[in-house]
C-alpha atoms as a PDB file:
ATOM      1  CA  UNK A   1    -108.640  66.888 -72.604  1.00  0.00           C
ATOM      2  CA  UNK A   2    -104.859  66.282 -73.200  1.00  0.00           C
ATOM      3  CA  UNK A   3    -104.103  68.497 -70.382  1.00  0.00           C
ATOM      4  CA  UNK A   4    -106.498  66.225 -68.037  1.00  0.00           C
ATOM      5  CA  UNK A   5    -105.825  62.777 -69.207  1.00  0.00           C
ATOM      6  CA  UNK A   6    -101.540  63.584 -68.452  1.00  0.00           C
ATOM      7  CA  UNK A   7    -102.538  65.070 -65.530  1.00  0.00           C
ATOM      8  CA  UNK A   8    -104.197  62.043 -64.577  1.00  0.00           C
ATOM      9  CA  UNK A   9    -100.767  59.989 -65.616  1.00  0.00           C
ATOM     10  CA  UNK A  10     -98.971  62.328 -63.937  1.00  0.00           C
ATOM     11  CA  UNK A  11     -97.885  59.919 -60.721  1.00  0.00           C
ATOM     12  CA  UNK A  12     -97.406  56.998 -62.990  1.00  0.00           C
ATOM     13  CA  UNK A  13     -95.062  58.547 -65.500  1.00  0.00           C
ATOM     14  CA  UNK A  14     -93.126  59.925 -62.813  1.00  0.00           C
ATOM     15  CA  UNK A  15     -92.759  56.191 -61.055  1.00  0.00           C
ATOM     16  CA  UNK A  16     -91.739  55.044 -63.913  1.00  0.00           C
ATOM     17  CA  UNK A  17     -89.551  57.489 -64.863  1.00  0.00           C
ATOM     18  CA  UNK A  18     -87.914  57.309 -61.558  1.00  0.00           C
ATOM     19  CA  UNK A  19     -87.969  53.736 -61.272  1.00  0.00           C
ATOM     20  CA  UNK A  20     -85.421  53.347 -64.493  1.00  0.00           C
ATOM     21  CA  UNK A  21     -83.094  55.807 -62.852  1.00  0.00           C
ATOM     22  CA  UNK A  22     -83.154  54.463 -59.680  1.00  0.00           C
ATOM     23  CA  UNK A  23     -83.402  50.904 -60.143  1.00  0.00           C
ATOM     24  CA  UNK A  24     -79.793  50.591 -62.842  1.00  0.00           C
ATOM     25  CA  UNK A  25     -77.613  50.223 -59.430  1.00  0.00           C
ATOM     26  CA  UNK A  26     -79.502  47.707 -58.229  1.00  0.00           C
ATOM     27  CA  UNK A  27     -79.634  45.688 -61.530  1.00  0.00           C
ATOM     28  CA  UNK A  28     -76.231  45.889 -61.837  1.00  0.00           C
ATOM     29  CA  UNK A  29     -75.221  45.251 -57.702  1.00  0.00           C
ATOM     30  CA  UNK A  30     -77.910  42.556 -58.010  1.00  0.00           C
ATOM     31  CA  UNK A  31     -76.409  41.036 -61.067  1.00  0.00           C
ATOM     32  CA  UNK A  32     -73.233  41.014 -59.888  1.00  0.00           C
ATOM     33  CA  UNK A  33     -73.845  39.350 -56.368  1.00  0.00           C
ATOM     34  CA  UNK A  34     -76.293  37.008 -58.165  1.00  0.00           C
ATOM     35  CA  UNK A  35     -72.679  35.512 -60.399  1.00  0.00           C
ATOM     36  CA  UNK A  36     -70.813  35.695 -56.796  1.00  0.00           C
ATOM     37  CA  UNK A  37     -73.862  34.003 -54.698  1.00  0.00           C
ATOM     38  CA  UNK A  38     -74.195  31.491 -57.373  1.00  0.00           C
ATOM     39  CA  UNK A  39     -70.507  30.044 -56.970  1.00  0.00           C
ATOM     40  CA  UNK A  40     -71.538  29.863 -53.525  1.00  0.00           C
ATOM     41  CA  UNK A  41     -70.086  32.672 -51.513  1.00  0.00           C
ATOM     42  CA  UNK A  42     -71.954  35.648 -50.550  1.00  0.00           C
ATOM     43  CA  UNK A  43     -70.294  38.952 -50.327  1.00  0.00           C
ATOM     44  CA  UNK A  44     -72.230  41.902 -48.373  1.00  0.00           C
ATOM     45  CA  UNK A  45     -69.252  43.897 -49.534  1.00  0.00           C
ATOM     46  CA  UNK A  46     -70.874  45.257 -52.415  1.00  0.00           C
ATOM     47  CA  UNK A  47     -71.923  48.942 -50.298  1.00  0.00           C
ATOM     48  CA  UNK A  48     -68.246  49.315 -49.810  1.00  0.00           C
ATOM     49  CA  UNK A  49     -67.325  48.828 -53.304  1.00  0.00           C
ATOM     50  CA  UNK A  50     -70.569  50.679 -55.219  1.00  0.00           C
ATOM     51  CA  UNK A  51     -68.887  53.735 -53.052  1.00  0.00           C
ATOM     52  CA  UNK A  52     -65.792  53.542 -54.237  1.00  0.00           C
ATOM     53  CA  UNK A  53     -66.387  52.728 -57.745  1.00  0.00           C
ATOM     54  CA  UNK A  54     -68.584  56.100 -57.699  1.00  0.00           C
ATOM     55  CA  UNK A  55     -65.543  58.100 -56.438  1.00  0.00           C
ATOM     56  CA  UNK A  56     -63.336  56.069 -58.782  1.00  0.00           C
ATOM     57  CA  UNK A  57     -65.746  57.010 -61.298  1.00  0.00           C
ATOM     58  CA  UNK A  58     -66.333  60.738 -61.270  1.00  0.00           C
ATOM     59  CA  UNK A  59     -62.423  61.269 -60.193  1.00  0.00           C
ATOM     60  CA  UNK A  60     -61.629  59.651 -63.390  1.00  0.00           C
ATOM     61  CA  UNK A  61     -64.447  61.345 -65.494  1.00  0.00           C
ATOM     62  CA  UNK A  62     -63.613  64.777 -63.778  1.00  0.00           C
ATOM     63  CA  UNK A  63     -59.376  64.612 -64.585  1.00  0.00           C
ATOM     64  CA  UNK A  64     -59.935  62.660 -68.115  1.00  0.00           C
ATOM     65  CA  UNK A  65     -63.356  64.640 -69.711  1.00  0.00           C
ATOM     66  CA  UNK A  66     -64.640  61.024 -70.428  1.00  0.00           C
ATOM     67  CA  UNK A  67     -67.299  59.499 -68.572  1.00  0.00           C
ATOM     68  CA  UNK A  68     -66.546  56.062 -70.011  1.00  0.00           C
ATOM     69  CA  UNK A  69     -63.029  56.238 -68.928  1.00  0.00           C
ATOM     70  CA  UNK A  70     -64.573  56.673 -65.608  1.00  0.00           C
ATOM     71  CA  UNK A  71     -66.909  53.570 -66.242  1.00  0.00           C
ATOM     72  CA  UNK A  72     -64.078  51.271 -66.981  1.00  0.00           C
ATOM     73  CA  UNK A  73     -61.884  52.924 -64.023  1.00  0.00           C
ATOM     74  CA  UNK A  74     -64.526  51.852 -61.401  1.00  0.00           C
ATOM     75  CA  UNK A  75     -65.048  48.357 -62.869  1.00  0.00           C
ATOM     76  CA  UNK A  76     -61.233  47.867 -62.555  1.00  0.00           C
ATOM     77  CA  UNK A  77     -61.621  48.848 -58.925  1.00  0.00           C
ATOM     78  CA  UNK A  78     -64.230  46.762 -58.306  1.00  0.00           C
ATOM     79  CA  UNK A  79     -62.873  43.657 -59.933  1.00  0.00           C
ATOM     80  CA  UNK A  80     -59.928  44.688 -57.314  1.00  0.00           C
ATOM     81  CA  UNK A  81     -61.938  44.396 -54.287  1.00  0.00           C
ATOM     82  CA  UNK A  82     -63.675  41.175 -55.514  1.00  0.00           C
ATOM     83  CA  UNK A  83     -60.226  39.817 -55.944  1.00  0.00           C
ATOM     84  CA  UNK A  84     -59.199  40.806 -52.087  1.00  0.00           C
ATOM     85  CA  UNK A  85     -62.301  39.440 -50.976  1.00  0.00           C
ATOM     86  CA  UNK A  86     -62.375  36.233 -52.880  1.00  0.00           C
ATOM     87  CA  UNK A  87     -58.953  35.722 -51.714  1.00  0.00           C
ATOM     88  CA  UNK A  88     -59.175  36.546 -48.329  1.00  0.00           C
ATOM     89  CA  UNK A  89     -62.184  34.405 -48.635  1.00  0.00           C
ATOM     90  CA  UNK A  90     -60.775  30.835 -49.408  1.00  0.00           C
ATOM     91  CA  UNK A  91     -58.955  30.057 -46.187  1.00  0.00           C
ATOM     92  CA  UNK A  92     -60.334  27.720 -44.289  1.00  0.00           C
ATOM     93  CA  UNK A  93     -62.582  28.920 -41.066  1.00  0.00           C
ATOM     94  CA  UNK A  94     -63.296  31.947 -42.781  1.00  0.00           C
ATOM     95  CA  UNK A  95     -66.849  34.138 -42.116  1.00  0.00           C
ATOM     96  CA  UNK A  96     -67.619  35.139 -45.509  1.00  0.00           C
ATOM     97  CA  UNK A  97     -70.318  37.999 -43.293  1.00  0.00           C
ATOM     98  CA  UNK A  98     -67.385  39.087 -41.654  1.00  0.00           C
ATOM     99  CA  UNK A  99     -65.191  39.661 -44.444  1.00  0.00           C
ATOM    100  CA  UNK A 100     -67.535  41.437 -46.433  1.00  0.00           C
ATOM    101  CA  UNK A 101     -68.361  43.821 -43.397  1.00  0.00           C
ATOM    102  CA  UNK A 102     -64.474  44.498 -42.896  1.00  0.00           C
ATOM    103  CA  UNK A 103     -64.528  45.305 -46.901  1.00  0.00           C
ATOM    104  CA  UNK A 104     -67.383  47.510 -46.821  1.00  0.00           C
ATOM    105  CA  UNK A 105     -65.928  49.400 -44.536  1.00  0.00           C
ATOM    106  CA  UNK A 106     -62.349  49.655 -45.520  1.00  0.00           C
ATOM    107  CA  UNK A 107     -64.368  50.635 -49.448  1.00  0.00           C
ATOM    108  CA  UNK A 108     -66.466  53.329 -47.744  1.00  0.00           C
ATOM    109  CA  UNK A 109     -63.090  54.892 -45.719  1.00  0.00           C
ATOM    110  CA  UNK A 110     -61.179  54.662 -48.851  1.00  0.00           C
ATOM    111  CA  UNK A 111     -64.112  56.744 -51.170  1.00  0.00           C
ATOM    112  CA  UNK A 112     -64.056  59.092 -48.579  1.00  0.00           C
ATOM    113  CA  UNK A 113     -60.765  59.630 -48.113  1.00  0.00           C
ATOM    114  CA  UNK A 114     -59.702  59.490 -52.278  1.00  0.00           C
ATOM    115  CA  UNK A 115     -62.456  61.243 -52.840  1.00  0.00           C
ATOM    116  CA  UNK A 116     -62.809  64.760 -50.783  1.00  0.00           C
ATOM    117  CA  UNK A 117     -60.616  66.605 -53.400  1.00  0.00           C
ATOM    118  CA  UNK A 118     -63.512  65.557 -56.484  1.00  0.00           C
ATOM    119  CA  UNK A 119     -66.578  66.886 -54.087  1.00  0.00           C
ATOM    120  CA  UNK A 120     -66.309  70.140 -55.935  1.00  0.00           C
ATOM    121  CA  UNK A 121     -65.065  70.035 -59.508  1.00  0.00           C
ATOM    122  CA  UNK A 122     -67.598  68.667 -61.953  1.00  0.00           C
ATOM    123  CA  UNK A 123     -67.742  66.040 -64.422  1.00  0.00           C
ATOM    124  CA  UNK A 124     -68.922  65.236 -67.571  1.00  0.00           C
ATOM    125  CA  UNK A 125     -72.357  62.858 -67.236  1.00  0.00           C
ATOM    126  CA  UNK A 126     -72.939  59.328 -68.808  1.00  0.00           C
ATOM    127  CA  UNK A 127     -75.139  59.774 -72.257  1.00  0.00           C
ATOM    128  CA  UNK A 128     -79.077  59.020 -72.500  1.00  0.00           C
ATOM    129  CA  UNK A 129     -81.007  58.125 -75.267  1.00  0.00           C
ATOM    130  CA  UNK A 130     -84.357  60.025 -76.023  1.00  0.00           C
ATOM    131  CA  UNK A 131     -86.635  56.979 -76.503  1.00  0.00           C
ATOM    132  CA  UNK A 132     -89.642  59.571 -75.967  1.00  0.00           C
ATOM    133  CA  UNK A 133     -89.022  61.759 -79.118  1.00  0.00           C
ATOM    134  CA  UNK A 134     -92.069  60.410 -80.961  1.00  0.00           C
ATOM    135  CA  UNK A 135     -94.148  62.641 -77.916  1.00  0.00           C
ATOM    136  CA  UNK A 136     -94.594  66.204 -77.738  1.00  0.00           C
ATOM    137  CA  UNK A 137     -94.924  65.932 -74.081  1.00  0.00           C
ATOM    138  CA  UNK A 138     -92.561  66.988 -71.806  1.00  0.00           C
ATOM    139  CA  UNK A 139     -93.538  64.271 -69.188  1.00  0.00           C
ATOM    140  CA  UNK A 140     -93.279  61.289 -71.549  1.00  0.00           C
ATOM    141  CA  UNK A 141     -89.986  62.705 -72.849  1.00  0.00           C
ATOM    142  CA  UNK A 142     -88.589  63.329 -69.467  1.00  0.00           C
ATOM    143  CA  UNK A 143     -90.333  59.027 -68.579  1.00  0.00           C
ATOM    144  CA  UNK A 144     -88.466  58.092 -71.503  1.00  0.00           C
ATOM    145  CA  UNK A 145     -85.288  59.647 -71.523  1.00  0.00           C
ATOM    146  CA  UNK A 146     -83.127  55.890 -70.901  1.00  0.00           C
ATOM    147  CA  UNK A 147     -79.429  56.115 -69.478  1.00  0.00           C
ATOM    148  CA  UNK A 148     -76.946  53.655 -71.565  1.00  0.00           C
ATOM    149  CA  UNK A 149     -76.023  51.668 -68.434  1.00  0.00           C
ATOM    150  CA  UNK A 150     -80.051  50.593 -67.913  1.00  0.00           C
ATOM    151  CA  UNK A 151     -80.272  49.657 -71.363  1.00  0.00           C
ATOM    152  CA  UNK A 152     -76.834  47.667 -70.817  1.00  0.00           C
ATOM    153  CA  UNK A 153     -77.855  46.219 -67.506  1.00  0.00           C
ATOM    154  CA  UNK A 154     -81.503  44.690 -68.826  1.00  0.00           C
ATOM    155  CA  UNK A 155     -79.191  42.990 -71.690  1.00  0.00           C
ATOM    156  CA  UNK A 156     -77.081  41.621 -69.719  1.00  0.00           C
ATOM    157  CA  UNK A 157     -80.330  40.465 -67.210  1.00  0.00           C
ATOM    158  CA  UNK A 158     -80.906  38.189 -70.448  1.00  0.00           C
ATOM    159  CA  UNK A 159     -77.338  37.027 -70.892  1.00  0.00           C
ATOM    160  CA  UNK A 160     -76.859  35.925 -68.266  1.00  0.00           C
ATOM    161  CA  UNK A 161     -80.314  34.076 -67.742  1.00  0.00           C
ATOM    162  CA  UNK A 162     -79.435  32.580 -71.099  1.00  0.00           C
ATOM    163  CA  UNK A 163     -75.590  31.814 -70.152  1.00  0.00           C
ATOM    164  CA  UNK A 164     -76.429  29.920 -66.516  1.00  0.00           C
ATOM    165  CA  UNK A 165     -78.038  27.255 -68.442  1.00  0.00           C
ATOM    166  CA  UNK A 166     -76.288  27.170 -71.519  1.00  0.00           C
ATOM    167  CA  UNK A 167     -73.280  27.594 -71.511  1.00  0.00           C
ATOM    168  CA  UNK A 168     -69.916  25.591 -70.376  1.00  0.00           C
ATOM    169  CA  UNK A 169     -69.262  28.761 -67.569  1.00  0.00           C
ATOM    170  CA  UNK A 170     -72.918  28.580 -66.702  1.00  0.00           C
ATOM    171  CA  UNK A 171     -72.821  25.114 -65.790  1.00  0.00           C
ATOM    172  CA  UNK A 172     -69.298  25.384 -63.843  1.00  0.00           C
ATOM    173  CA  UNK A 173     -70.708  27.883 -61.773  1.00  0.00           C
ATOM    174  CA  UNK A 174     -73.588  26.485 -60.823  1.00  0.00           C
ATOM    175  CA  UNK A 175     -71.748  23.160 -59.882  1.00  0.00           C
ATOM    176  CA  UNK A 176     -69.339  24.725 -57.761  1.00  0.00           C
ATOM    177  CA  UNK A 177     -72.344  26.651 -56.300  1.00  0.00           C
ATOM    178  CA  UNK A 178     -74.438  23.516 -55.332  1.00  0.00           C
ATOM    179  CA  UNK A 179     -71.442  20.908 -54.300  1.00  0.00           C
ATOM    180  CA  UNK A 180     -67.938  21.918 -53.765  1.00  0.00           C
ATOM    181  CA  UNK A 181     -67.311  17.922 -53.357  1.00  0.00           C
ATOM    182  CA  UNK A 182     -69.199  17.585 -56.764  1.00  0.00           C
ATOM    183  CA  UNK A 183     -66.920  20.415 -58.863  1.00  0.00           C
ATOM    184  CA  UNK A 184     -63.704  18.264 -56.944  1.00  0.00           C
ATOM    185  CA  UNK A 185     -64.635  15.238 -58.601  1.00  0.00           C
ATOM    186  CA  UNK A 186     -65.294  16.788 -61.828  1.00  0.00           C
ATOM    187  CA  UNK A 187     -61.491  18.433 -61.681  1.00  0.00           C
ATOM    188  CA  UNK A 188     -62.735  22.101 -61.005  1.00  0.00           C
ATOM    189  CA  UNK A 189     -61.014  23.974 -58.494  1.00  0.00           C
ATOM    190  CA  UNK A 190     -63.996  25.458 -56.414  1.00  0.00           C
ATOM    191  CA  UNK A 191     -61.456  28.373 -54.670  1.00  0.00           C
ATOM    192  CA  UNK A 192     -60.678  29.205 -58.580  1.00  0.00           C
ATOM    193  CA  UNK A 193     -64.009  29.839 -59.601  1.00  0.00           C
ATOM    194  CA  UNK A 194     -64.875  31.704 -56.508  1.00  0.00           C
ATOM    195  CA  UNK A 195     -62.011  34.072 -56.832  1.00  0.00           C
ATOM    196  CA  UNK A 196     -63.495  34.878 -59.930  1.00  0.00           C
ATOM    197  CA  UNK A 197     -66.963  35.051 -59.587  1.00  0.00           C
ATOM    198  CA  UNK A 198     -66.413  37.996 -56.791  1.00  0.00           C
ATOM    199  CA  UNK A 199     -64.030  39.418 -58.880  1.00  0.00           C
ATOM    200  CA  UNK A 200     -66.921  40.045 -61.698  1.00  0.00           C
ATOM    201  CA  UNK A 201     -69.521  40.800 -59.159  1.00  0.00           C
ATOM    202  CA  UNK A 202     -67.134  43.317 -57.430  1.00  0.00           C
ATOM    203  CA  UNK A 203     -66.586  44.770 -61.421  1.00  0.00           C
ATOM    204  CA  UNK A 204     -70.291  44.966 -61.891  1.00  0.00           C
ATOM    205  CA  UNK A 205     -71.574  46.538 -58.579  1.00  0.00           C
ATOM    206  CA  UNK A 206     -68.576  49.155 -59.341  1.00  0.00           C
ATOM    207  CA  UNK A 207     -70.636  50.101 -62.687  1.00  0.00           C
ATOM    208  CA  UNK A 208     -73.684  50.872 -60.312  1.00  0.00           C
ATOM    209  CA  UNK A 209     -71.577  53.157 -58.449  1.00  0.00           C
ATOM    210  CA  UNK A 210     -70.028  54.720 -61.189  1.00  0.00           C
ATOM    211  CA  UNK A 211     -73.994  55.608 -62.692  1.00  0.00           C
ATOM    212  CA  UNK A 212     -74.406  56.602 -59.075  1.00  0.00           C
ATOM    213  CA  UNK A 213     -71.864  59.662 -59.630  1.00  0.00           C
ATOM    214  CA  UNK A 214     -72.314  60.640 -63.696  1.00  0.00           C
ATOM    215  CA  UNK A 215     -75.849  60.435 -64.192  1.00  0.00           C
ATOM    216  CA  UNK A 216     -78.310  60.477 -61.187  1.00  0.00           C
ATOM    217  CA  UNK A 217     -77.984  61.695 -58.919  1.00  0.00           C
ATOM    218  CA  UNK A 218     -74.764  62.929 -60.778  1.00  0.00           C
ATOM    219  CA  UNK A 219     -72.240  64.127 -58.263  1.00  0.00           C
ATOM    220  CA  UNK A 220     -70.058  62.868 -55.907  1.00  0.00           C
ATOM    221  CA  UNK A 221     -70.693  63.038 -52.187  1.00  0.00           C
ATOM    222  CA  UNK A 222     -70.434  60.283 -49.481  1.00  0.00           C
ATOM    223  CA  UNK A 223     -73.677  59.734 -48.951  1.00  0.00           C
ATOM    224  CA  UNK A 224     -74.317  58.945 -52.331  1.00  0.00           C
ATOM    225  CA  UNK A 225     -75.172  55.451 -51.540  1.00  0.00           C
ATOM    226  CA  UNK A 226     -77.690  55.309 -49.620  1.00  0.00           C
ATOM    227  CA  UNK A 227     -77.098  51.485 -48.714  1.00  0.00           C
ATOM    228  CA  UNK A 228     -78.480  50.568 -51.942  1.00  0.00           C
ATOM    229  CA  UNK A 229     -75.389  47.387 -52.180  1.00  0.00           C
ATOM    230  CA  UNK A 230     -76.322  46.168 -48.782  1.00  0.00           C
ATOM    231  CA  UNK A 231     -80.062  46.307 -50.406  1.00  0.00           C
ATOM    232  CA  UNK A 232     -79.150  44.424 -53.713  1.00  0.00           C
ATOM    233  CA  UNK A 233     -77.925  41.604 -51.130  1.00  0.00           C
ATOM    234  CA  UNK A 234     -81.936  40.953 -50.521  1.00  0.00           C
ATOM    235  CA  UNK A 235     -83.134  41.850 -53.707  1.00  0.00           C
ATOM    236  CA  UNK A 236     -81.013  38.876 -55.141  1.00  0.00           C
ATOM    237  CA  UNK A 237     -82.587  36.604 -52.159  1.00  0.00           C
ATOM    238  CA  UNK A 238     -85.895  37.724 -53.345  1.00  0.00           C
ATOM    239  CA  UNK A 239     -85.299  37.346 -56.855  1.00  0.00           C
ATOM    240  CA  UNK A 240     -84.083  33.575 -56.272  1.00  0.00           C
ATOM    241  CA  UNK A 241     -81.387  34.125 -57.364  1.00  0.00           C
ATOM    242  CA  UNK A 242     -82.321  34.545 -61.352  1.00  0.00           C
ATOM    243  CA  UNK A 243     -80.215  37.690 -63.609  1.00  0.00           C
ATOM    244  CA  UNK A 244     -83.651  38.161 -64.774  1.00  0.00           C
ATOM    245  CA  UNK A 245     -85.538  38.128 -61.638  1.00  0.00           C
ATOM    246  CA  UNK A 246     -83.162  40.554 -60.269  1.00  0.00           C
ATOM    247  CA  UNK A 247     -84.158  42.761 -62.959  1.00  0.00           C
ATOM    248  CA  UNK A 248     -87.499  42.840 -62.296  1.00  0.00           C
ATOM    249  CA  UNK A 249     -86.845  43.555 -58.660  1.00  0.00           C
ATOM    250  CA  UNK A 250     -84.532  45.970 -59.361  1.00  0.00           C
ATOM    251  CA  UNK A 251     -87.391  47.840 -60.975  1.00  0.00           C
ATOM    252  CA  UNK A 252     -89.720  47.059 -57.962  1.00  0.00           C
ATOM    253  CA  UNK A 253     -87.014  48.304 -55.859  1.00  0.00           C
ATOM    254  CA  UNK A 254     -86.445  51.782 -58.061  1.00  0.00           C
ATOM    255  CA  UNK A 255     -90.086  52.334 -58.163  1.00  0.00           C
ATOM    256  CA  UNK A 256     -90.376  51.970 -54.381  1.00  0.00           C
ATOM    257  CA  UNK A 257     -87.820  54.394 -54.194  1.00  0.00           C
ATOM    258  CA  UNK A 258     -89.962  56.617 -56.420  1.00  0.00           C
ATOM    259  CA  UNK A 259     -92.871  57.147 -55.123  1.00  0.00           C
ATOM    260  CA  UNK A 260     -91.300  60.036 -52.824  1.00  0.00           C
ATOM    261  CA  UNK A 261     -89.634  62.255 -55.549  1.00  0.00           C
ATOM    262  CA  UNK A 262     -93.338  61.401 -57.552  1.00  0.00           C
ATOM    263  CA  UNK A 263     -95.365  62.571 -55.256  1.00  0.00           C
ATOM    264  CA  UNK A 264     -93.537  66.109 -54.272  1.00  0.00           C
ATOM    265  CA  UNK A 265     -93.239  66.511 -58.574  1.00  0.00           C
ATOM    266  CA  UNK A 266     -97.249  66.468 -58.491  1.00  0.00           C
ATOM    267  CA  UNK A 267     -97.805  69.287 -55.658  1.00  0.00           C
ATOM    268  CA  UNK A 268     -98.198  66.572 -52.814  1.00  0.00           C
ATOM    269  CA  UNK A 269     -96.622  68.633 -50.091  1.00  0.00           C
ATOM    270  CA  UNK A 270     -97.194  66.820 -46.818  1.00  0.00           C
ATOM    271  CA  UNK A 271     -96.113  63.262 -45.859  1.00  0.00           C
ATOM    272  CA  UNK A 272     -94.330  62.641 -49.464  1.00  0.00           C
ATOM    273  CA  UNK A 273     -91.210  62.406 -47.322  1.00  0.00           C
ATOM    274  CA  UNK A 274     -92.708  59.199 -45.595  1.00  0.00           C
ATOM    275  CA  UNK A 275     -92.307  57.207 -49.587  1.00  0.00           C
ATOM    276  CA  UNK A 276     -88.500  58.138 -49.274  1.00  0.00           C
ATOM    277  CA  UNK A 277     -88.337  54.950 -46.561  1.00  0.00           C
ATOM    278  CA  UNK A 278     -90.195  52.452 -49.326  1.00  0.00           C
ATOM    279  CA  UNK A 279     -87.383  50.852 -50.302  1.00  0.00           C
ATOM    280  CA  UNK A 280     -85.949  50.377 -46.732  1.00  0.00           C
ATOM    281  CA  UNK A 281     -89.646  49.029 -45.810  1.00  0.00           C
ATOM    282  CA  UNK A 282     -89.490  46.835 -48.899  1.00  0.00           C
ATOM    283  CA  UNK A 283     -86.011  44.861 -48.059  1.00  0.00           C
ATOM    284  CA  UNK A 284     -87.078  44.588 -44.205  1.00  0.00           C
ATOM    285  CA  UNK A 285     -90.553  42.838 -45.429  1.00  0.00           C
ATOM    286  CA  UNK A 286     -88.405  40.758 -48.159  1.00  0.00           C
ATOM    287  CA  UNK A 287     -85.725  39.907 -45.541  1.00  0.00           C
ATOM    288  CA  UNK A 288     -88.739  38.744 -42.813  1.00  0.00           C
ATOM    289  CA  UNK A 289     -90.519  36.929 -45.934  1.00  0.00           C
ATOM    290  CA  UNK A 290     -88.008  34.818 -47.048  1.00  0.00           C
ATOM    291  CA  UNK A 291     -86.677  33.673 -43.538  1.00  0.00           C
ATOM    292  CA  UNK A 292     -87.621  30.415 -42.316  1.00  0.00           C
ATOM    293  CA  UNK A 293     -86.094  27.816 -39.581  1.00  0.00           C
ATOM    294  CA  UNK A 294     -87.240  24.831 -41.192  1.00  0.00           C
ATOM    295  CA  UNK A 295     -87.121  25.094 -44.847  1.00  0.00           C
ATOM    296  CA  UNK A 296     -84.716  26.361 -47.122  1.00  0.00           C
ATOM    297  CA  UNK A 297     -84.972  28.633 -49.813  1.00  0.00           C
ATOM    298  CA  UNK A 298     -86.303  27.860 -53.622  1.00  0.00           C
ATOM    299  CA  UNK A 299     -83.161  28.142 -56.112  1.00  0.00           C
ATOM    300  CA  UNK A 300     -80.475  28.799 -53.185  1.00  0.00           C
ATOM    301  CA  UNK A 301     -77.176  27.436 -54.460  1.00  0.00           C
ATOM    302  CA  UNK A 302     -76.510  24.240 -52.023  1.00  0.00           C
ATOM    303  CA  UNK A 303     -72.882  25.757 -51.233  1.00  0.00           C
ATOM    304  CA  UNK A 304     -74.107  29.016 -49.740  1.00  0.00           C
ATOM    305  CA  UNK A 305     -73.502  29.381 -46.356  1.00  0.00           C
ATOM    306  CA  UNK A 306     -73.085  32.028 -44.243  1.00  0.00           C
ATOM    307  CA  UNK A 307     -69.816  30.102 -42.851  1.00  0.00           C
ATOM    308  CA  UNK A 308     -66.914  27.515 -44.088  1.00  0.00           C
END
């Protein structure tokens, strides 16, 4: 009967167990372009610097013997490129869409170029913490066995939830975010708070890239991406922009991206591939969904164009 009844949970556990893997670099590129969107710039950089913060990562990890120090090296780098970015981003007459291509790419040459000497050597992974111990089954352990940087990523969901509207910083973002005329009168420097909004977002999309490289899939390579920043841009879009929202997309998104690996684990041998494409199918239907000519979107900040 136990036999049946897990066999019958079989698909399920594996979604879900593969949705918490997948979905912590989206929570975390989500997260961070949800702090940069809501000053009011948008930054489709993020691919370019997930990339390199997963190089920066496991190069780190792999010459060091410490993961963390690898975790902290790639959220340096990414507070780097968020920097260049915001920067680049405050003169006037500037395409904030054409910046962040130029970024992504010069982020994705850079990974690959750093990073061909750390394809082979391996490096110690990021830590995970058995929450399925209480179960003698291997598939619940294996559902439950919870990276660090998920657990961190759903707290910080909260926090931030909590700190846009209730905190001093909260409120200063989201003012510079909805009137850059408004934050003038009220003696905030809008370029200011920009510069550092994409500096955090770059520093948290980095983190993304850095679980990207020590935990799953766990190596470096440059494909290791798999466009999941350039993704994260729609999941924030979808999630209205709201830390918890994104969360719960991120989740969607991971499960989507699931179904594929699920499937094969359970003997499904033909057309499993087709589920690998969920995810891209997802954004496209997101990205049509939430497109309109004549209205604008629920929770947008009122600053966020696609030009200055």
């Amino acid at each position: 009967m136990e036999e049946t009844g897990i066999g019958a949970w079989g698909v399920p556990l594996a979604i879900l167990a593969g949705a918490i893997r997948v979905s912590t670099p989206f929570i975390f590129v989500s997260l961070g372009e949800t702090i940069t969107e809501r000053s009011g710039r948008i930054n489709l950089g993020l691919e370019g610097t997930l990339v390199f913060g997963a190089m920066t990562a496991y190069a780190v990890a792999v010459m060091s013997n410490s993961p963390w120090l690898g975790v902290l090296a790639a959220m340096a780098t990414g507070a780097i490129f968020g920097l260049v970015h915001g920067w680049i981003c405050k003169w006037p007459k500037v395409n904030d869409i054409a910046i962040g291509i130029a970024m992504m790419q010069f982020g994705l040459g850079l990974a690959f170029f750093f990073g061909k000497p750390f394809i082979q050597p391996a490096a110690p992974h990021l830590p995970a913490i058995p929450l399925g111990f209480w179960s003698s089954l291997p598939q619940i352990q294996a559902a439950l066995n919870i990276n660090v940087l998920f657990l961190l990523g759903a707290a910080l969901a909260f926090v931030l939830w909590w700190a846009f509207r209730n905190t001093r910083v909260g409120l200063v973002l989201r003012v510079v975010g909805d009137s850059t005329d408004a934050a003038r009168a009220m003696g905030i420097d809008p370029d200011h708070v920009r510069l550092l909004a994409t500096a955090v977002g770059g520093s948290l999309a980095a983190i993304g890239g850095a679980y990207l490289s020590l935990y799953y899939p766990g190596s470096w390579n440059e494909g290791i991406s798999s466009g999941q920043g350039l993704m994260a841009v729609a999941l924030v879009i979808f999630a209205r922009w709201n830390p918890i929202g994104c969360f719960l997309a991120a989740l969607l998104f991971g499960g989507a991206g699931a179904l594929g690996p699920a499937l094969q684990s359970v003997g499904v041998s033909e057309g499993y591939y087709l589920f690998y494409a969920a995810p891209y199918v997802l954004t496209l239907v997101i990205m049509i969904a939430t497109s309109s000519p004549t209205r604008s979107l629920a929770g947008a900040p009122g600053a966020l164009s696609l030009t200055k």
